[in-house]
Protein backbone atom coordinates (compact mmCIF):
# COMPACT_ATOMS: atom_id res chain seq x y z
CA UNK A 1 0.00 0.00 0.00
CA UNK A 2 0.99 3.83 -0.33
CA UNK A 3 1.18 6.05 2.85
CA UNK A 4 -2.27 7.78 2.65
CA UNK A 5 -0.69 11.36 2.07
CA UNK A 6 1.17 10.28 -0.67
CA UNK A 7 -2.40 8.69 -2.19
CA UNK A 8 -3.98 12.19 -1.56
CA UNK A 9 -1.32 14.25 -3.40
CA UNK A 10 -1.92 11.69 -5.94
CA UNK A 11 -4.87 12.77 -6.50
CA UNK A 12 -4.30 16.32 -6.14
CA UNK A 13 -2.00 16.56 -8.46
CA UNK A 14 -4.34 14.21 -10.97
CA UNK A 15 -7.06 17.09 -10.53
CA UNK A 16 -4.63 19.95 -11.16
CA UNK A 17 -3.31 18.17 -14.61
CA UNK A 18 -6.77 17.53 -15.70
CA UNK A 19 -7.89 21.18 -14.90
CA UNK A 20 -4.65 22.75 -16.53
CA UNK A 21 -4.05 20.07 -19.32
CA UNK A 22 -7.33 18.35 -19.74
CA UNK A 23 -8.60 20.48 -22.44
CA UNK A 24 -5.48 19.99 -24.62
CA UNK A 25 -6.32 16.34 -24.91
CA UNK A 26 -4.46 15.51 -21.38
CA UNK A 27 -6.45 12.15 -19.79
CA UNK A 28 -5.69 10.61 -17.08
CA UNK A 29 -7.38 6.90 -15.21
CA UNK A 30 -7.20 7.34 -11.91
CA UNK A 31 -9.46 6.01 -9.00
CA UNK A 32 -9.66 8.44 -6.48
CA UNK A 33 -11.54 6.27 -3.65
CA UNK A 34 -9.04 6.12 -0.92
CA UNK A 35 -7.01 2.63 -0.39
CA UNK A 36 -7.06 1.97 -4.23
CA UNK A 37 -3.74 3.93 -4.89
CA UNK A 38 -1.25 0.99 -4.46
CA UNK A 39 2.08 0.81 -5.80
CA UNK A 40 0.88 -2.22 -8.36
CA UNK A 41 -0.45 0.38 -10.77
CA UNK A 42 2.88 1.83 -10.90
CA UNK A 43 4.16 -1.13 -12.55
CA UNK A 44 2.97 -0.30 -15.65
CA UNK A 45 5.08 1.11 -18.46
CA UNK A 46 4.50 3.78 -20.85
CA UNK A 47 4.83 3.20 -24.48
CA UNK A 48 3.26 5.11 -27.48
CA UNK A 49 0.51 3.14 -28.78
CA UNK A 50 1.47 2.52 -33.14
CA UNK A 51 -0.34 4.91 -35.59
């Protein structure tokens, strides 16, 4: 699990991004209900999806 502040800041900083960025075409998945940011998701990689 993350330390609960770290999952809040998360999120804050998911809601700034989306407010700022979000009409450029910025979208981002997140789950905001508390306990369900774990570091699993973070496992993930990035890679640009083929044209």
């Amino acid at each position: 699990m993350v330390h609960p502040t770290l999952s809040a800041r998360a999120v804050q900083m998911a809601e700034i991004l989306t407010d700022n960025y979000g009409k450029l075409g910025l979208v981002l998945h997140l789950d905001p209900d508390p306990g369900r940011f774990n570091v699993k998701r973070g496992e993930h990689d990035i890679v640009k999806r083929p044209d």
